[in-house]
Structure formats: structure tokens, C-alpha cells
N, C-alpha and C. Protein backbone atom coordinates (compact mmCIF):
# COMPACT_ATOMS: atom_id res chain seq x y z
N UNK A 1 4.67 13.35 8.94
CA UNK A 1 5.88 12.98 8.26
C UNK A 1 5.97 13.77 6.98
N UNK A 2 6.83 13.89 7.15
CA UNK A 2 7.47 15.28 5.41
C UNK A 2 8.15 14.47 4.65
N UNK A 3 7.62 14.50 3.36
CA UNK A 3 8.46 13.56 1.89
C UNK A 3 10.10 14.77 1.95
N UNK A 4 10.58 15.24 3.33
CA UNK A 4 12.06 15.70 2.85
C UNK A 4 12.58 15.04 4.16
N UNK A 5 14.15 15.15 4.07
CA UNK A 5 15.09 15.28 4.55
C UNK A 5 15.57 13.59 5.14
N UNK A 6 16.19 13.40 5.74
CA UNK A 6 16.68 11.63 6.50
C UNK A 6 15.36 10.92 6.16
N UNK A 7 15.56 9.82 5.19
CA UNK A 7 14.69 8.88 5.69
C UNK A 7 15.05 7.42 6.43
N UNK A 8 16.01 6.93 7.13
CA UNK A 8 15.82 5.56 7.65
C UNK A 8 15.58 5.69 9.11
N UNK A 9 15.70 6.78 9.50
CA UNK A 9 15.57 6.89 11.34
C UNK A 9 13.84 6.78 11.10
N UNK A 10 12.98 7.33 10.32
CA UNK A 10 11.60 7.26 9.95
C UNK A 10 11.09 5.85 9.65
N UNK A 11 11.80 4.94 9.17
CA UNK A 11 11.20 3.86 8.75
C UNK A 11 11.09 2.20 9.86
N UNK A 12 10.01 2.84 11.21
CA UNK A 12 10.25 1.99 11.85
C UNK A 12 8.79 0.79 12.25
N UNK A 13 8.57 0.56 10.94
CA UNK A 13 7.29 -0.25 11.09
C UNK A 13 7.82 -1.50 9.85
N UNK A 14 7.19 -2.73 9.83
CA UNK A 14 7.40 -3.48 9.00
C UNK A 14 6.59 -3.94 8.31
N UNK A 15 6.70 -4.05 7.19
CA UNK A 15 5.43 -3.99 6.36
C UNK A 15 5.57 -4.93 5.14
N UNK A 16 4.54 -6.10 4.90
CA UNK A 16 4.78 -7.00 3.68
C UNK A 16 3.78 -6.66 2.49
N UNK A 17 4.43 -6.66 1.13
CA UNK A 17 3.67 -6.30 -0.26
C UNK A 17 3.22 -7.61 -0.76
N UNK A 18 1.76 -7.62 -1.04
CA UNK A 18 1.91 -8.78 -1.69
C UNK A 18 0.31 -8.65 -3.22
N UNK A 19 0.56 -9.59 -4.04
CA UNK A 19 -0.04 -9.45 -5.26
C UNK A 19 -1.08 -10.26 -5.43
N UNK A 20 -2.21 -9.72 -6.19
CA UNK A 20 -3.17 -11.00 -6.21
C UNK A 20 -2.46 -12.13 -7.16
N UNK A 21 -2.88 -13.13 -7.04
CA UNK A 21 -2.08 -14.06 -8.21
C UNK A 21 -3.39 -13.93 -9.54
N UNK A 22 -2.60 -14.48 -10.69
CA UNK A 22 -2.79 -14.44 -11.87
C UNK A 22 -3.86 -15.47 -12.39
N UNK A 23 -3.26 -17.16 -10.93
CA UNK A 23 -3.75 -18.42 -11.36
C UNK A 23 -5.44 -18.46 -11.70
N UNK A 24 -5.66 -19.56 -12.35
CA UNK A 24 -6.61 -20.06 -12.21
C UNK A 24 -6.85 -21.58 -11.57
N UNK A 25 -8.17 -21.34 -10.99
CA UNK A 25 -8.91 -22.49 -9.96
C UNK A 25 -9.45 -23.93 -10.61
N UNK A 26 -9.70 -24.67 -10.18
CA UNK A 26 -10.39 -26.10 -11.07
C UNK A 26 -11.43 -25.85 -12.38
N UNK A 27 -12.05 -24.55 -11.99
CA UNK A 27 -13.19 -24.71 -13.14
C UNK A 27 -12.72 -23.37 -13.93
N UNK A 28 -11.58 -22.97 -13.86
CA UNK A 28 -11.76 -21.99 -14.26
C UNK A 28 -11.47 -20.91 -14.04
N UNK A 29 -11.66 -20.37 -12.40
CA UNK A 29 -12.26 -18.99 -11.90
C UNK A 29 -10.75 -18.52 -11.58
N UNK A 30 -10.80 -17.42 -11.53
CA UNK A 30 -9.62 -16.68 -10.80
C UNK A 30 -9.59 -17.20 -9.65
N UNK A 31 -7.99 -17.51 -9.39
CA UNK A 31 -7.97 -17.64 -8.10
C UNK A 31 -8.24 -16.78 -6.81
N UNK A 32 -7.73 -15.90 -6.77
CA UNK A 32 -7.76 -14.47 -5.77
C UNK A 32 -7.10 -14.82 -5.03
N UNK A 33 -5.60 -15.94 -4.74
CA UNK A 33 -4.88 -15.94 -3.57
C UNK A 33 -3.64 -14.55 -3.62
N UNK A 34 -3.61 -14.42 -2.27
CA UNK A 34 -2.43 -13.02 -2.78
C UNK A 34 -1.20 -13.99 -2.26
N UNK A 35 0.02 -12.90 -2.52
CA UNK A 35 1.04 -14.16 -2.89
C UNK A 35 2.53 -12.89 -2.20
N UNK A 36 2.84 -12.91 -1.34
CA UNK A 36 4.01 -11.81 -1.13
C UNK A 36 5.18 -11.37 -2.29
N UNK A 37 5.09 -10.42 -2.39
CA UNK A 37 6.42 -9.98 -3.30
C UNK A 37 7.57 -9.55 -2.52
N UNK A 38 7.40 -9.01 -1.40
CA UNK A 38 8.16 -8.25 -0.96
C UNK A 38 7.90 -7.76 0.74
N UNK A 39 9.05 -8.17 1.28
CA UNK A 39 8.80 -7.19 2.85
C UNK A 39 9.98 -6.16 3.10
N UNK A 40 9.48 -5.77 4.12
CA UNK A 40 10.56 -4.17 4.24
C UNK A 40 10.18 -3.41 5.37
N UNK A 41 10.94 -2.01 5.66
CA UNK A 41 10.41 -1.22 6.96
C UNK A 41 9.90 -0.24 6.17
N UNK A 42 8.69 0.38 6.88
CA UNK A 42 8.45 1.72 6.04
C UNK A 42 7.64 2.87 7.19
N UNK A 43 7.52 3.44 6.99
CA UNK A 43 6.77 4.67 7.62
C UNK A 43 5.75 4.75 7.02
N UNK A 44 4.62 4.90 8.05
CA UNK A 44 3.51 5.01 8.09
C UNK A 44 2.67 6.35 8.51
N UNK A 45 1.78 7.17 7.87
CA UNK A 45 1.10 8.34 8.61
C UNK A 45 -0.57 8.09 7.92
N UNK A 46 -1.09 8.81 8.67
CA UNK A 46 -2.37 8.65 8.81
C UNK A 46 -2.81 9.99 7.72
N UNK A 47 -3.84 9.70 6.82
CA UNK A 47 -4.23 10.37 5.80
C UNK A 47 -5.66 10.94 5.58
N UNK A 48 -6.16 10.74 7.02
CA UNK A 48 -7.37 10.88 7.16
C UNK A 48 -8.77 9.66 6.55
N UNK A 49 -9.81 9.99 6.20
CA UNK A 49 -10.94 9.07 5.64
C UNK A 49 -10.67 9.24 4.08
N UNK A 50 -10.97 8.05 3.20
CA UNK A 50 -11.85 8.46 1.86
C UNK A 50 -13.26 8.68 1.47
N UNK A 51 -13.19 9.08 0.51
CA UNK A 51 -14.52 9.87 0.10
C UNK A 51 -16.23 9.39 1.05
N UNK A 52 -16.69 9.96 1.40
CA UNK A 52 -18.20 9.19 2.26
C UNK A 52 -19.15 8.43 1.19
N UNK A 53 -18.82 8.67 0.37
CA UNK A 53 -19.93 8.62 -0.77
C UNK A 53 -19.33 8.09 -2.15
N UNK A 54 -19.54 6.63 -2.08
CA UNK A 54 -18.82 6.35 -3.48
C UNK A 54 -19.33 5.33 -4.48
N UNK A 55 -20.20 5.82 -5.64
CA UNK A 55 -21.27 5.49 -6.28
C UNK A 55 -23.01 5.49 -5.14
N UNK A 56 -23.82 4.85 -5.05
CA UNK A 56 -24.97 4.98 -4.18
C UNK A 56 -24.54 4.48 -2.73
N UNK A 57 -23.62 4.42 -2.63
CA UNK A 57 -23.07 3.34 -1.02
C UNK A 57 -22.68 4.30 -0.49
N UNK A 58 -22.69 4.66 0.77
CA UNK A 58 -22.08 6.09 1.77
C UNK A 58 -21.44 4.56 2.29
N UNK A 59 -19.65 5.47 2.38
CA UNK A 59 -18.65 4.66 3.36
C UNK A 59 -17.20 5.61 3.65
N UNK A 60 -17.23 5.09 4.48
CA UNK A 60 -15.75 6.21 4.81
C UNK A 60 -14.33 5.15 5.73
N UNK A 61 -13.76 4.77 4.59
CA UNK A 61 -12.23 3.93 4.97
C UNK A 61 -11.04 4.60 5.33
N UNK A 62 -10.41 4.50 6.14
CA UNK A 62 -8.81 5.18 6.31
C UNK A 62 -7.99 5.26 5.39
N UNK A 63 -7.27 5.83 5.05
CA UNK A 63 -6.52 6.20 4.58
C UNK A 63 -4.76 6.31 5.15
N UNK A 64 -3.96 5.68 4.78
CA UNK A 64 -2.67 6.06 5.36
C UNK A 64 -1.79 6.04 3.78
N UNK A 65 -0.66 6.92 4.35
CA UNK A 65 0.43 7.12 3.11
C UNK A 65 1.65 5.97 3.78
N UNK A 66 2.03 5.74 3.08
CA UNK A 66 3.47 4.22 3.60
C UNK A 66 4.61 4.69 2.52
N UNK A 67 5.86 5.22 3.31
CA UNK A 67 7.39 5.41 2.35
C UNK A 67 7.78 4.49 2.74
N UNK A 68 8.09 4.02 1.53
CA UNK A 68 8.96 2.88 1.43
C UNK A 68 10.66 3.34 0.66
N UNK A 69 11.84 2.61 1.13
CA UNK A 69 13.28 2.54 0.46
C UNK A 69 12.34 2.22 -1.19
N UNK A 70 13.56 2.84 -2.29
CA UNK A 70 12.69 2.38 -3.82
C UNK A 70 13.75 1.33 -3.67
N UNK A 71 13.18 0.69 -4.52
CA UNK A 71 13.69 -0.83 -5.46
C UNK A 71 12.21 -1.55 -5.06
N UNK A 72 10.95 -1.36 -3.99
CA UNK A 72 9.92 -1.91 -4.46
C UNK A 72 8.89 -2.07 -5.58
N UNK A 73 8.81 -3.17 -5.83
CA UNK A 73 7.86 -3.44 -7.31
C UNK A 73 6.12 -3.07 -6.84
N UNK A 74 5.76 -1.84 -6.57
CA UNK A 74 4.56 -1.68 -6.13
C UNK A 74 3.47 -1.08 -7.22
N UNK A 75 2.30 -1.90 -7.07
CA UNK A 75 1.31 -1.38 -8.07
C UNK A 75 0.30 -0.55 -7.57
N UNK A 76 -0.60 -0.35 -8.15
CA UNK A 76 -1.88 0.01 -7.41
C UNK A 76 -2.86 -1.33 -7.70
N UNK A 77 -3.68 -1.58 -6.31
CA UNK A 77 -4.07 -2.78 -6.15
C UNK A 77 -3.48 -4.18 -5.60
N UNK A 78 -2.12 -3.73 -5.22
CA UNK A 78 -1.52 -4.31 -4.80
C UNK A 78 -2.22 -4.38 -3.20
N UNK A 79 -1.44 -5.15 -2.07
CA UNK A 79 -1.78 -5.01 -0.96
C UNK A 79 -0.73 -4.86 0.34
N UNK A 80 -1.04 -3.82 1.37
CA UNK A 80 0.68 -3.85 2.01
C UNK A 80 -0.29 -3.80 3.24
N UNK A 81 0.45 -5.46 4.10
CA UNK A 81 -0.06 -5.70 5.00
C UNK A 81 1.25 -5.25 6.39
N UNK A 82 0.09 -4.33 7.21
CA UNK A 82 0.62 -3.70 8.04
C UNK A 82 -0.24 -3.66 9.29
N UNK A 83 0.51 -4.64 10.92
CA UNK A 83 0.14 -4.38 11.90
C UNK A 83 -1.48 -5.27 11.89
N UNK A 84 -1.43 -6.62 11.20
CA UNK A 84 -2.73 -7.09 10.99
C UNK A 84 -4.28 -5.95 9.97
N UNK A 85 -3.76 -5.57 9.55
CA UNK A 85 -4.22 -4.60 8.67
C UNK A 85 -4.52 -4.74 7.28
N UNK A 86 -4.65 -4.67 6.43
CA UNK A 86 -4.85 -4.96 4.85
C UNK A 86 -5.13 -3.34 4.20
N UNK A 87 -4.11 -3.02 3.48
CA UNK A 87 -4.07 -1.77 3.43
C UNK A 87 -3.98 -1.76 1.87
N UNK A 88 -4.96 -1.54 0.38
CA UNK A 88 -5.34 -1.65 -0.55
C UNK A 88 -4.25 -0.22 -1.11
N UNK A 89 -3.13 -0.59 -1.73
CA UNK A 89 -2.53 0.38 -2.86
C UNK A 89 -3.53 0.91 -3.70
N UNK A 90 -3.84 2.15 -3.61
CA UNK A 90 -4.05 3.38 -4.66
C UNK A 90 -3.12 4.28 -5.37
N UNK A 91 -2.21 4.47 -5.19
CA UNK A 91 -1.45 5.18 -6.02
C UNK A 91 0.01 5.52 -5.07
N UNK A 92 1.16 5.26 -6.37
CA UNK A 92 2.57 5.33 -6.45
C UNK A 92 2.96 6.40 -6.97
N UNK A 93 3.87 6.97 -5.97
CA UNK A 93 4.61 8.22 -6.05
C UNK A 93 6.15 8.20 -6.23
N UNK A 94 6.71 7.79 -7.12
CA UNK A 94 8.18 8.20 -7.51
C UNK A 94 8.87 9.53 -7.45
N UNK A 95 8.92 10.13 -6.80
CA UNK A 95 9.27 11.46 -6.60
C UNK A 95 11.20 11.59 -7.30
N UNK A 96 11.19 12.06 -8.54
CA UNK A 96 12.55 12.03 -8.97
C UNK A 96 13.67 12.84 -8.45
N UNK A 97 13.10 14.28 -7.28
CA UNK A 97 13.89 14.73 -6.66
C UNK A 97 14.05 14.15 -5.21
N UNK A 98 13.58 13.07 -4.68
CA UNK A 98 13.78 11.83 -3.76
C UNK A 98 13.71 10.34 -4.19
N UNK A 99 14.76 10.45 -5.31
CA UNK A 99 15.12 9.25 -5.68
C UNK A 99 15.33 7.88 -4.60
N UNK A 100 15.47 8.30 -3.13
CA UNK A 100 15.72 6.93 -2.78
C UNK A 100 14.71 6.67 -1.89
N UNK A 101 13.00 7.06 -2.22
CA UNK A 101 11.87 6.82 -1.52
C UNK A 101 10.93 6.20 -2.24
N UNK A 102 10.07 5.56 -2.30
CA UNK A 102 8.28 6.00 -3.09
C UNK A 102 7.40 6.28 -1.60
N UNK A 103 6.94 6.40 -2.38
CA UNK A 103 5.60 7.27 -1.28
C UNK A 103 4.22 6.55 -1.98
N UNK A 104 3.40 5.63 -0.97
CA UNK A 104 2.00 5.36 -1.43
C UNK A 104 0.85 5.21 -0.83
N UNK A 105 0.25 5.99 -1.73
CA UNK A 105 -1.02 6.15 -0.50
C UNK A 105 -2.09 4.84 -1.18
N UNK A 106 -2.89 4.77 0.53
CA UNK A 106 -3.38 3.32 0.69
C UNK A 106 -4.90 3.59 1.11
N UNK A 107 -6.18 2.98 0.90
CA UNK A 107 -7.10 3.00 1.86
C UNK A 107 -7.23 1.58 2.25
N UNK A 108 -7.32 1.71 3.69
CA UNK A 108 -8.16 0.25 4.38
C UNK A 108 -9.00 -0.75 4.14
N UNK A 109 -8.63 -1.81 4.08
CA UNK A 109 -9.92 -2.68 3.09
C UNK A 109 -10.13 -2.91 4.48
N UNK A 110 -12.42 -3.41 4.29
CA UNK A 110 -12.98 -4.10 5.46
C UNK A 110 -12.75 -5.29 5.54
């Protein structure tokens, strides 16, 4: 998939964003529930593995890039669940000469 030309004939997967929450638990602790912000169609391509080696741990997770229509509120760390999948936001791409896309690439949580 190419960041040019038509994008809605491309966007045929469905995909929900969602955030860790903020709350806190009975004693205290972070909660860690995630909480949806947002669903939508987006396109999906495959980005190969990340790094094998990251601090003393050898591991190698997938990688996919997901365009999404903009008006999504997406962070990094966020999470965009796709196809029973859990797909960990790394980084947002606003591209100002394709104002009506973002582009973000994701690796696979286990």
C-alpha cells in the first residue's frame, strides 16, 4: 500500500482505538483497563518484524502500518485492536501533504 493517491476503496478492515485508562484501583494501583476511543475502517499492511534484540531479551514482534481517515485522536501507546489482534501504537504520521490520512505504525503485543 502507497501513502498516495484514493484512499477509501483501501480502507477495508475495521479496526477499534482504545486507551489505557487514567483510573485508579481500591488501594491505589493503576488501573490498566483500556477503554475504546474510537472505531473506524482502515488499511492495514504488513511491516515486517521489530528489532531481534531489545535490551538483553532477543524477540522479534510484527509489525504492521494501519491508515486511518484523520479526525482520529491517536497516541503512541495507544492500542488498535484488529482481527482479534492487539496491535501496540508506536508512532503517528500526519503527513500535511495527505491531509485526509494518518498513517501508524504498530508492533504486535504477545
Amino acid at each position: 500500500m502507497r501513502a498516495t493517491g484514493e484512499l477509501a476503496g483501501r480502507l477495508t478492515e475495521r479496526v477499534s482505538i482504545a486507551r489505557r485508562e487514567t483510573g485508579r484501583d481500591a488501594i491505589g494501583g493503576g488501573s490498566g483497563e483500556w477503554a475504546v476511543i474510537g472505531e473506524g475502517w482502515a488499511a492495514t499492511e504488513p511491516m515486517g518484524t521489530g528489532p531481534l534484540v531489545a535490551g538483553d531479551a532477543i524477540r522479534s514482534r510484527p509489525r504492521w502500518r494501519v491508515t486511518l481517515r484523520s479526525g482520529f485522536d491517536v497516541a503512541p501507546d495507544d492500542r488498535i485492536d484488529w482481527r482479534g489482534r492487539g496491535l501496540r501504537v508506536r508512532a503517528c504520521i500526519a503527513d500535511p501533504r495527505r491531509a485526509d490520512r494518518i498513517i501508524i505504525e504498530t508492533e504486535e503485543e504477545p
